[in-house]
C-alpha atoms as a PDB file:
ATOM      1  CA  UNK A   1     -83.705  31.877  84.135  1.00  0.00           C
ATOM      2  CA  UNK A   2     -86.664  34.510  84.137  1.00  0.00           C
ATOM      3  CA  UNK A   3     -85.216  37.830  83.943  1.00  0.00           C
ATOM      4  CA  UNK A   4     -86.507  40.895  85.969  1.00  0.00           C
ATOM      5  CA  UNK A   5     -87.986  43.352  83.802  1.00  0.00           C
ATOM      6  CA  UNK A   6     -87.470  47.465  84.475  1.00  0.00           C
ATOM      7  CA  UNK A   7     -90.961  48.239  86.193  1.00  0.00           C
ATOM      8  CA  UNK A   8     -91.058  45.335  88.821  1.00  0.00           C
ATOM      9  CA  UNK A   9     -87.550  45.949  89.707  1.00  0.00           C
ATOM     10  CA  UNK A  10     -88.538  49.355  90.144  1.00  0.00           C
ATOM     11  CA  UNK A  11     -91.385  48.357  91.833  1.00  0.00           C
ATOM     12  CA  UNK A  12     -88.943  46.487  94.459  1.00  0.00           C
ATOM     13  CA  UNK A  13     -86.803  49.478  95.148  1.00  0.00           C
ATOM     14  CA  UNK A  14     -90.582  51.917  95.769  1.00  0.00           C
ATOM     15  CA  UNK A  15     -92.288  48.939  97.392  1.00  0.00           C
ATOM     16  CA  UNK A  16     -89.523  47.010  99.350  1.00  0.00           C
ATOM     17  CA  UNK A  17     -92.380  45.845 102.012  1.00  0.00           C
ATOM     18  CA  UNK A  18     -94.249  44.198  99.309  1.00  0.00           C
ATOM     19  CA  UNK A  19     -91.855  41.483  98.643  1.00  0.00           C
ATOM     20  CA  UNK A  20     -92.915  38.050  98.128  1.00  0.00           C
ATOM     21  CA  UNK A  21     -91.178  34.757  98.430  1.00  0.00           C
ATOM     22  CA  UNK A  22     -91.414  34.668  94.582  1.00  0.00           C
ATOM     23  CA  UNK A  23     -89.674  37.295  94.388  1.00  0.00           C
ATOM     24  CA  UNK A  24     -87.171  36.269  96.740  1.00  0.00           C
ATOM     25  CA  UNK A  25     -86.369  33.372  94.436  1.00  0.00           C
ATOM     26  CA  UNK A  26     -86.770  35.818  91.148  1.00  0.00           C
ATOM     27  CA  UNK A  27     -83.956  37.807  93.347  1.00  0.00           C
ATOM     28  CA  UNK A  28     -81.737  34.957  94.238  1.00  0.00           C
ATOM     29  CA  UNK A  29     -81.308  34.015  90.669  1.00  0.00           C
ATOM     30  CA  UNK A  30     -80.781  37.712  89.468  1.00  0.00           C
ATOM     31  CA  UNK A  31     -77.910  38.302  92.018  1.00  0.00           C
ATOM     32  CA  UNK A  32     -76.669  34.975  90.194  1.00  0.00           C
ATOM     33  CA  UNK A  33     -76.615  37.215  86.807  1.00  0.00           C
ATOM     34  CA  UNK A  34     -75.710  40.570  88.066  1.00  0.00           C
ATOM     35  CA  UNK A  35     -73.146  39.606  90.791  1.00  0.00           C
ATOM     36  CA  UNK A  36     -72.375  43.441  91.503  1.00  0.00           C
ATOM     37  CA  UNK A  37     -75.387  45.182  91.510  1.00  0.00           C
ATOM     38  CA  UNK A  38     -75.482  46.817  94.990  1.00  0.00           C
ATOM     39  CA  UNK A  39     -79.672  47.110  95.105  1.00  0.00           C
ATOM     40  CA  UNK A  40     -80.104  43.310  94.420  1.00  0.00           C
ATOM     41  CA  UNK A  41     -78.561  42.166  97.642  1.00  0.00           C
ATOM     42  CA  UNK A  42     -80.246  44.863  99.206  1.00  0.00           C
ATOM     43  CA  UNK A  43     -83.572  43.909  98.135  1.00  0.00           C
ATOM     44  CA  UNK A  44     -82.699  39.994  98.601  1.00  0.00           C
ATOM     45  CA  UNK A  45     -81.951  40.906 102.618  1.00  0.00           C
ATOM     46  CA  UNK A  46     -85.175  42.613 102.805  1.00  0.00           C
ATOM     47  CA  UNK A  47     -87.203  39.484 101.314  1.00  0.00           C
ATOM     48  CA  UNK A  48     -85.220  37.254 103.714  1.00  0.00           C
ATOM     49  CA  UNK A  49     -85.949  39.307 106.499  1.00  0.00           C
ATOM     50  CA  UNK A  50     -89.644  39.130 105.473  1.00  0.00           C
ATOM     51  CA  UNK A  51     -90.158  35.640 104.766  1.00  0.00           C
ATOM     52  CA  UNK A  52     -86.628  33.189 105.539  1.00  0.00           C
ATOM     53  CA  UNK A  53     -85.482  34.820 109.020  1.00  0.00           C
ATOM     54  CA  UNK A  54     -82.686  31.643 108.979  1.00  0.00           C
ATOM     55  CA  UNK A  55     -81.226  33.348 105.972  1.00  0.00           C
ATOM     56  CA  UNK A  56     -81.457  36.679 106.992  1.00  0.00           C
ATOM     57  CA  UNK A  57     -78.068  37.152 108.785  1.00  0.00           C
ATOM     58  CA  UNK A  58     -75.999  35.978 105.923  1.00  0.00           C
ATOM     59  CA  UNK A  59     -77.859  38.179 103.446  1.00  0.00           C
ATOM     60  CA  UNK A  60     -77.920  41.202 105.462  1.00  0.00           C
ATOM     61  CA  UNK A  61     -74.295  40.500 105.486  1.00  0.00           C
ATOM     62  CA  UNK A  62     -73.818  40.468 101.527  1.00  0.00           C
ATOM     63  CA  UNK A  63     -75.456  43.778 101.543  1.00  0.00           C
ATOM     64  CA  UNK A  64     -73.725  45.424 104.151  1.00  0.00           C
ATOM     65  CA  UNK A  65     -70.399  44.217 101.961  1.00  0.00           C
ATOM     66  CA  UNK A  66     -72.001  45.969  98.699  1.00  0.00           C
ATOM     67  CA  UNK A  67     -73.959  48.850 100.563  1.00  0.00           C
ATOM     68  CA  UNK A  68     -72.788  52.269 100.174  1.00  0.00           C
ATOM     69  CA  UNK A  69     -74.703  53.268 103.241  1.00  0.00           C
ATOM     70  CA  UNK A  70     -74.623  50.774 106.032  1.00  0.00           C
ATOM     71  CA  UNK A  71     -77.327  53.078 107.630  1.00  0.00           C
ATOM     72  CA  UNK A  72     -79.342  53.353 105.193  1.00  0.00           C
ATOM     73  CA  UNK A  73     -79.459  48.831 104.758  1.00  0.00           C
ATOM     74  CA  UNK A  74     -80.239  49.304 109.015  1.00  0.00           C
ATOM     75  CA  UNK A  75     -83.266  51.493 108.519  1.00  0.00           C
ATOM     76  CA  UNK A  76     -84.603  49.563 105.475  1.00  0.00           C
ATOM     77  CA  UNK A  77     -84.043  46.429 107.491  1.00  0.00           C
ATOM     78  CA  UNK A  78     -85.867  47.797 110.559  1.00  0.00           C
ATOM     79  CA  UNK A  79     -88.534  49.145 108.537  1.00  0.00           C
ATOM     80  CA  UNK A  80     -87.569  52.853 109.584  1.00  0.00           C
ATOM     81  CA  UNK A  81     -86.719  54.189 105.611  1.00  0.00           C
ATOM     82  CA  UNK A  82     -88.970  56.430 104.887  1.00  0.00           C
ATOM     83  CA  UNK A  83     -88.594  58.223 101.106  1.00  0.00           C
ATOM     84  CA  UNK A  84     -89.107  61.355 100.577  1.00  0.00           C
ATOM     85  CA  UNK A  85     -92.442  61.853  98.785  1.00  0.00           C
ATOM     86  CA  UNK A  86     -90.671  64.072  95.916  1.00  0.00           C
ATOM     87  CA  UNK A  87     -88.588  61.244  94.795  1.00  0.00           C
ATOM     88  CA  UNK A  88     -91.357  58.356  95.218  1.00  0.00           C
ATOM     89  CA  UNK A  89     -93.401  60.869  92.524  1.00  0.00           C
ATOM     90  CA  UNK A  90     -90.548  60.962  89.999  1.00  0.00           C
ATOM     91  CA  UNK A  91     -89.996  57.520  90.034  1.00  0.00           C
ATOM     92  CA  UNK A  92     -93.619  56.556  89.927  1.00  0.00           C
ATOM     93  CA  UNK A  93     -93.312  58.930  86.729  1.00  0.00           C
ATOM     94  CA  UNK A  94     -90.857  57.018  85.375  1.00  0.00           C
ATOM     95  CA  UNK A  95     -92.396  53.958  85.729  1.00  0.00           C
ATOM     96  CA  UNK A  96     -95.739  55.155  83.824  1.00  0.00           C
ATOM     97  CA  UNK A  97     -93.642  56.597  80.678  1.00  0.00           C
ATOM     98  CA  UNK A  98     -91.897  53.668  80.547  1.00  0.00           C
ATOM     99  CA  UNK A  99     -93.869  52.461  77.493  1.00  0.00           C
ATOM    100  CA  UNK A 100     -92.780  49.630  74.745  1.00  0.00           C
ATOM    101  CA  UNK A 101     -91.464  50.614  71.310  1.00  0.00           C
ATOM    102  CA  UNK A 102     -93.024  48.519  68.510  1.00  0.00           C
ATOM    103  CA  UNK A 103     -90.937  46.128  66.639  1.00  0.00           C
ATOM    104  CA  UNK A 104     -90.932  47.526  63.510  1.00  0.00           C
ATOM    105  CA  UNK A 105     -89.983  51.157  64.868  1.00  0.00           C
ATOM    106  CA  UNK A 106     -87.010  49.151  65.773  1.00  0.00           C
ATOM    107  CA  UNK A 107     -86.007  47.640  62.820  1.00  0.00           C
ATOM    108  CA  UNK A 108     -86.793  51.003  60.973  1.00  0.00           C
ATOM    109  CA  UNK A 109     -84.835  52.891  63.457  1.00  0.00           C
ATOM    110  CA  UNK A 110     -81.731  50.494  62.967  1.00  0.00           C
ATOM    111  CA  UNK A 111     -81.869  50.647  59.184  1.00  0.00           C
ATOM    112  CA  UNK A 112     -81.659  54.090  59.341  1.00  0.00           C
ATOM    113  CA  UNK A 113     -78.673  54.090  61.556  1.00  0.00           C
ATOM    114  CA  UNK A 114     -76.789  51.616  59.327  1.00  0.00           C
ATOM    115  CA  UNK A 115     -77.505  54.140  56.058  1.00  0.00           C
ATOM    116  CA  UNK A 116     -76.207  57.080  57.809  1.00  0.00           C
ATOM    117  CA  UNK A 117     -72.908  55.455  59.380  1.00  0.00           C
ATOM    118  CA  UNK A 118     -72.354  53.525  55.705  1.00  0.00           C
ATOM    119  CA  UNK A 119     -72.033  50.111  57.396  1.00  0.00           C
ATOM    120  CA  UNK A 120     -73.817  48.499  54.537  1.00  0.00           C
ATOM    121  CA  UNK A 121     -70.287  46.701  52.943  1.00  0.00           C
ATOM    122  CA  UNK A 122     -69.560  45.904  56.892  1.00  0.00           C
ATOM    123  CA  UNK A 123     -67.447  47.536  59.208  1.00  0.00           C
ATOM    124  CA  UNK A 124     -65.735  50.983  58.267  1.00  0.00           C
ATOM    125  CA  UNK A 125     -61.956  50.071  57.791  1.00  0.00           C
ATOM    126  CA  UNK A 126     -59.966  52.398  59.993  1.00  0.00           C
ATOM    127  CA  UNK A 127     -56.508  53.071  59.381  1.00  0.00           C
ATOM    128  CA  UNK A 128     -54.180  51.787  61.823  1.00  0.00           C
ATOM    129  CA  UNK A 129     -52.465  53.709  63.748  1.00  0.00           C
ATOM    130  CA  UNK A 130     -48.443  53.398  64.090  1.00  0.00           C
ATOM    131  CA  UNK A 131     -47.031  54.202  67.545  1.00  0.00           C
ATOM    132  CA  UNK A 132     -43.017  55.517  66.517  1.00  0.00           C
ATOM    133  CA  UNK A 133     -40.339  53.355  67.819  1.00  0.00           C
ATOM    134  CA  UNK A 134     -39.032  54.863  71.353  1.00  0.00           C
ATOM    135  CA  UNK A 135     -35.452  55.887  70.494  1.00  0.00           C
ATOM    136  CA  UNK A 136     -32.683  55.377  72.616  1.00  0.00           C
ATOM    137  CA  UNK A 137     -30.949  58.817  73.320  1.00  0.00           C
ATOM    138  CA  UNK A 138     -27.131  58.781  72.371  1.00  0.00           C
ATOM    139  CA  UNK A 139     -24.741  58.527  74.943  1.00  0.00           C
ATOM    140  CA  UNK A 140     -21.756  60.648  74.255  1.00  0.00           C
ATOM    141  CA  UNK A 141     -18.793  59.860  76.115  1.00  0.00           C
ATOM    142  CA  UNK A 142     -16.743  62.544  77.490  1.00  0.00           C
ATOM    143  CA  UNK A 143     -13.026  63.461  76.407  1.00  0.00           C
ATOM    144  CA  UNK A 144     -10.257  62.850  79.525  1.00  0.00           C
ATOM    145  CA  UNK A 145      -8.874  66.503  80.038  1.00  0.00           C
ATOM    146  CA  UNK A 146      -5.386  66.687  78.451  1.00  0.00           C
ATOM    147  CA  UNK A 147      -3.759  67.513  81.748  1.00  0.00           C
ATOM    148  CA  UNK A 148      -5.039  64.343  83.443  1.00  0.00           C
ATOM    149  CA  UNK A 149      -4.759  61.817  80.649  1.00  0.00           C
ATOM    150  CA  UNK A 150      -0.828  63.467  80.347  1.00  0.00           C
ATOM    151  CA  UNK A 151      -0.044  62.749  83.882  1.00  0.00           C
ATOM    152  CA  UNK A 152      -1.926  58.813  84.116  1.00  0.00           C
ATOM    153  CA  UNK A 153       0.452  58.438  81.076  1.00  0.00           C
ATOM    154  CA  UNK A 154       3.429  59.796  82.679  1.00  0.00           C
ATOM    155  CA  UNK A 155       2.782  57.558  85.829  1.00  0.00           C
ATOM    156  CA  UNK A 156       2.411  54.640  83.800  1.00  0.00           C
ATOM    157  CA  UNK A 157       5.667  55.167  81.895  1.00  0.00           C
ATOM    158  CA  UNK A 158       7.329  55.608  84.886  1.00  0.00           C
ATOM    159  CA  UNK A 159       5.797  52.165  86.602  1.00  0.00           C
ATOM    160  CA  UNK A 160       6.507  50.441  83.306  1.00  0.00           C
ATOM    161  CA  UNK A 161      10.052  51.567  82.653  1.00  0.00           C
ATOM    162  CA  UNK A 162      12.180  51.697  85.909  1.00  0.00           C
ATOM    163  CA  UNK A 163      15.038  54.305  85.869  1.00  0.00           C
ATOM    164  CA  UNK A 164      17.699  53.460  83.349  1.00  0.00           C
ATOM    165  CA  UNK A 165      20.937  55.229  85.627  1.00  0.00           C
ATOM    166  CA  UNK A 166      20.229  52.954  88.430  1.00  0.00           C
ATOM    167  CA  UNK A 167      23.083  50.602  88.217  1.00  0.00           C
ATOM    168  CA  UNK A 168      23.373  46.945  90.238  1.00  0.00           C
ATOM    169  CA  UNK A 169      26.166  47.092  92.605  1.00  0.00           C
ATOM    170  CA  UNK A 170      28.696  44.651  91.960  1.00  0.00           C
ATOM    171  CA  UNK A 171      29.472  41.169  93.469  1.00  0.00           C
ATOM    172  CA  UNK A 172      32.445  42.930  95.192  1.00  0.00           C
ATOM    173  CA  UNK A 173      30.400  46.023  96.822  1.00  0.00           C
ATOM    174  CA  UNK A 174      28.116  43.634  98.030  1.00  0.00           C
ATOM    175  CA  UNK A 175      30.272  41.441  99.695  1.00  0.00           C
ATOM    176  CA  UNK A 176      31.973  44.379 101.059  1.00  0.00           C
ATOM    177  CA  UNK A 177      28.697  46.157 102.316  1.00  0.00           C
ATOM    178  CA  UNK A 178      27.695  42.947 103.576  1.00  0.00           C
ATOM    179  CA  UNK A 179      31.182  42.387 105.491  1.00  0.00           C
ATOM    180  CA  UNK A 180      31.347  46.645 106.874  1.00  0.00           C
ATOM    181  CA  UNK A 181      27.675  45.867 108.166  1.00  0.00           C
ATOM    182  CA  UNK A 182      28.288  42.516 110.259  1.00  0.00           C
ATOM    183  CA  UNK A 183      31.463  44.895 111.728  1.00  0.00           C
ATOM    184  CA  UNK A 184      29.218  47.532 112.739  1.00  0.00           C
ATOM    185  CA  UNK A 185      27.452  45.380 114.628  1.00  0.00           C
ATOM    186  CA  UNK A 186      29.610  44.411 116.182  1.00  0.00           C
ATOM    187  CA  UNK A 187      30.630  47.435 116.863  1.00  0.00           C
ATOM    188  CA  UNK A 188      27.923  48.571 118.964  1.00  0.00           C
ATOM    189  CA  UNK A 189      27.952  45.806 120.971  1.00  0.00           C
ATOM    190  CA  UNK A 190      31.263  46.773 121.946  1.00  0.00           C
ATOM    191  CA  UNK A 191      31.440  50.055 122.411  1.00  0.00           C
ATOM    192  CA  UNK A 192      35.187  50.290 122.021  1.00  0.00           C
ATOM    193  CA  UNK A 193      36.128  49.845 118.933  1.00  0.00           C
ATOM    194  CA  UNK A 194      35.969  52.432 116.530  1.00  0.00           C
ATOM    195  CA  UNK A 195      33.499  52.839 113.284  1.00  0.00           C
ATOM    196  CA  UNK A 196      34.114  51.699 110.288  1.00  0.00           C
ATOM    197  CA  UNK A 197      33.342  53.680 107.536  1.00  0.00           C
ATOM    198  CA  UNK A 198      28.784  53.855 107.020  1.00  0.00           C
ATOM    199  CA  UNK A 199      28.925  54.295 103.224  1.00  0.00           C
ATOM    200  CA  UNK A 200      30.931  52.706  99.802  1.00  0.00           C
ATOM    201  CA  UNK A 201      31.296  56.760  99.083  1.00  0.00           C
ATOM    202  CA  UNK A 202      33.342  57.729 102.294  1.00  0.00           C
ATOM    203  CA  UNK A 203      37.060  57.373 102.060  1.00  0.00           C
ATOM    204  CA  UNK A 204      38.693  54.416 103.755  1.00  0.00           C
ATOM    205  CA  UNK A 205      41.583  55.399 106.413  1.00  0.00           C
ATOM    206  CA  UNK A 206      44.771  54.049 104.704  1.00  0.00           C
ATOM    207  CA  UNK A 207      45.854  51.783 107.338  1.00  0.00           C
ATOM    208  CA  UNK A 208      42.583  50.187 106.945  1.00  0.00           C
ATOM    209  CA  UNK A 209      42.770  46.278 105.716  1.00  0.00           C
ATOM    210  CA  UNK A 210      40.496  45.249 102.580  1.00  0.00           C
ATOM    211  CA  UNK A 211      38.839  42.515 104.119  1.00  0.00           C
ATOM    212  CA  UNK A 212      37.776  41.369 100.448  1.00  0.00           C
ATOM    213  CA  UNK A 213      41.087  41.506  99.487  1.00  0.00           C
ATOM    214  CA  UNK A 214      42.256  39.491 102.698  1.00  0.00           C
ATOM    215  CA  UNK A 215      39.195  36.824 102.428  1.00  0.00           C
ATOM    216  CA  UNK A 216      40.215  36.649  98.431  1.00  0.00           C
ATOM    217  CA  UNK A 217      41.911  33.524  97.311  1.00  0.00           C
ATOM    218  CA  UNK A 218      45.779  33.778  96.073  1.00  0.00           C
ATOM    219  CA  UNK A 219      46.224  33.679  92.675  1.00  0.00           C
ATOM    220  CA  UNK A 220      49.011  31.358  91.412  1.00  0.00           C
ATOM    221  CA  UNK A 221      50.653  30.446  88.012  1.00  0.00           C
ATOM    222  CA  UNK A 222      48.786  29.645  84.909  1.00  0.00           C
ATOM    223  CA  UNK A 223      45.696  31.154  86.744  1.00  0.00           C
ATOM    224  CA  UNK A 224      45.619  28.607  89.690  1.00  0.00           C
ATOM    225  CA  UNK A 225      43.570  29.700  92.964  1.00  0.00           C
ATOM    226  CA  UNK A 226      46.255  29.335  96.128  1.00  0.00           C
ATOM    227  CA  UNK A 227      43.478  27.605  98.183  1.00  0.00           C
ATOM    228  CA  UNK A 228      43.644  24.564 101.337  1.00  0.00           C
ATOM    229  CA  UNK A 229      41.354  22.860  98.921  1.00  0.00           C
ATOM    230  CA  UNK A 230      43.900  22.955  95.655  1.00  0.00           C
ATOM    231  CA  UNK A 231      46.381  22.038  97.829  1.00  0.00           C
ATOM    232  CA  UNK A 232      44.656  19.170  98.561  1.00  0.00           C
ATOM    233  CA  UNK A 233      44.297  18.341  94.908  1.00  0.00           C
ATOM    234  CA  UNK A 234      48.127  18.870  94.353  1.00  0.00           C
ATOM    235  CA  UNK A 235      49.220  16.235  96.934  1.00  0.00           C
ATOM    236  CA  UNK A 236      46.762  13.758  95.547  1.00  0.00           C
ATOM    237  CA  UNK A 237      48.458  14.074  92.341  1.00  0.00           C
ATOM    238  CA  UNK A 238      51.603  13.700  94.149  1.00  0.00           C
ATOM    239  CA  UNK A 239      53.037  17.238  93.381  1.00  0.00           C
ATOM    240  CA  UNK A 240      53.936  17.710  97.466  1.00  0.00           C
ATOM    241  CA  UNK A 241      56.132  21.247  96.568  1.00  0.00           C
ATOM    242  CA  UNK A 242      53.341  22.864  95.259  1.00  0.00           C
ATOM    243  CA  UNK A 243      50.693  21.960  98.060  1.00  0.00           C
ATOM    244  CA  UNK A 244      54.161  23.449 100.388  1.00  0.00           C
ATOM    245  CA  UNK A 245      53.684  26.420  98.163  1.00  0.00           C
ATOM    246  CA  UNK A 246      50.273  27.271  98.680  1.00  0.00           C
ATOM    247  CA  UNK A 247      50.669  26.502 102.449  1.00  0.00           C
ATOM    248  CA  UNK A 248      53.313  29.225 102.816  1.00  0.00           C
ATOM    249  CA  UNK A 249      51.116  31.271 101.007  1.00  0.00           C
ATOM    250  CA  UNK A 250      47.973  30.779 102.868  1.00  0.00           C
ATOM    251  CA  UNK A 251      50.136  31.077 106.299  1.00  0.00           C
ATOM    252  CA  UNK A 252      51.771  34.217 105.034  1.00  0.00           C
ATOM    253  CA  UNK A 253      47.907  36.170 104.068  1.00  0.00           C
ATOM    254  CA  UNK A 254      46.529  34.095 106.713  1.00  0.00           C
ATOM    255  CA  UNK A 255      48.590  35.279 110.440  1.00  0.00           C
ATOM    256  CA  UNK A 256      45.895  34.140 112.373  1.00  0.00           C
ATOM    257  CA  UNK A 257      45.717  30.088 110.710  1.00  0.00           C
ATOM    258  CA  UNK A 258      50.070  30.247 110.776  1.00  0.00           C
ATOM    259  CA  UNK A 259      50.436  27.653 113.190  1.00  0.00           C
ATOM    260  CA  UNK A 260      47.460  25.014 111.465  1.00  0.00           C
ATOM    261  CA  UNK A 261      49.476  25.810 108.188  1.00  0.00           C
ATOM    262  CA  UNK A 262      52.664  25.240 109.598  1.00  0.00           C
ATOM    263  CA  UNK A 263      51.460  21.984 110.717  1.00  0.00           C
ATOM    264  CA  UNK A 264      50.200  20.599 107.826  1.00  0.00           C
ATOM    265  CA  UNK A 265      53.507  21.878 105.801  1.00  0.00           C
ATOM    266  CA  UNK A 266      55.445  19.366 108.438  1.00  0.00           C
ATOM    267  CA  UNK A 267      52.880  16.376 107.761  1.00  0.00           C
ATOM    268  CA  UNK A 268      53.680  17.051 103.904  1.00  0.00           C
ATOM    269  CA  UNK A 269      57.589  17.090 104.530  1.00  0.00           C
ATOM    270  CA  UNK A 270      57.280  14.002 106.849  1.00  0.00           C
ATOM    271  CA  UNK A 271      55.562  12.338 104.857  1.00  0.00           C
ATOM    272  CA  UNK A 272      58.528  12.732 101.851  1.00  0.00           C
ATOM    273  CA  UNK A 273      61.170  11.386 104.534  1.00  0.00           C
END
């Protein structure tokens, strides 16, 4: 690839009407090279425009992508640029002191450098340069205030140990709170009959009737239960004045169940005869 040197490029830029369809070709492969030099597919436009008018539209395009005046490409394409005859002189100035610098003057000029910057053992050693470690910043963690941290404690004691004076009611209170609350009702679904006492606390009327003590089985000897069912038991083992017994028993704390007692006292006795 033929490379373009600095006075026939600058020739190009002062002389953009002079271009040849060498130097389209010259300017095809430099735009190859120098992919982002704005004047290259400016100048490769104008040659198109001059000799390949099929090519033209896609070059002028190229350039109008690169150009940093899209005015500027127009006029130059239309042949209406015009420079200024102060800058064609300086770069026509240019162009004349551009003269070659002998080879030796070169190697001369280089040897000198290389004394002067001591790169005679090779490159200078530098010392290397160690960026610090970024450091985390500590994270302090605040104290709880005393006052807060003495109340979440107090809660949790409290959730964690229920109060010690509460005391379970008894299998008798309950039974009895359970019976005074089916009563009341009752109660107010019949309007007529009086209260009975709301609370374990309030004191009972003395005429009242235990109900627990009425519902409660009869104790006998030797720690027997007066019940229908050990009655039962005692005539299956034949002992027919005991089951009478409990009967009379059961009929006597029983008023309401006399006459089903009394019955099955006569089965028992007619069943001895």
């Amino acid at each position: 690839m033929q490379s373009v040197d600095k006075e026939t490029f600058s020739y190009w830029v002062t002389h953009p009407d002079d271009l040849t369809t060498a130097d389209l070709q010259l300017l095809q492969e430099s735009l190859a090279q120098y992919p982002y030099c704005q004047a290259l597919y400016t100048l490769t436009a104008k040659a198109a425009s001059l000799h390949r008018k099929s090519q033209t539209v896609s070059y002028t395009r190229l350039a109008a992508a690169h150009a940093l005046s899209r005015s500027a490409l127009r006029k130059l394409m239309d042949n209406e640029f015009q420079w200024s005859d102060n800058l064609l002189s300086k770069l026509n100035e240019l162009s004349a002191r551009q003269v070659p610098i002998p080879e030796d003057y070169q190697q001369e000029s280089y040897a000198l450098f290389k004394s002067k910057s001591g790169l005679n053992g090779g490159l200078v050693d530098l010392p290397l340069i160690r960026i610090p470690e970024p450091t985390m910043p500590e994270i302090v963690v605040p104290e709880p205030d005393d006052s807060t941290l003495s109340e979440t404690t107090l809660q949790q004691d409290l959730i964690g140990h229920p109060e010690a004076d509460a005391v379970a009611p008894s299998p008798m209170e309950t039974a009895r709170q359970k019976q005074i609350e089916i009563i009341e009702s009752f109660i107010k679904k019949e309007p007529g009959l009086a209260p009975l006492r709301s609370k374990l606390g309030d004191p009972e009327p003395t005429n009242q009737e235990d109900l627990a003590e009425r519902n409660a089985p009869i104790r006998v000897g030797r720690g027997g239960l007066a019940t229908e069912s050990f009655a039962k038991i005692l005539l299956k083992q034949g002992k027919t004045g005991k089951a009478i017994e409990i009967y009379e028993q059961l009929s006597l704390k029983n008023p309401q169940k006399k006459a089903y007692f009394a019955a099955k006292i006569s089965e028992i006795k007619a069943g001895q005869s």
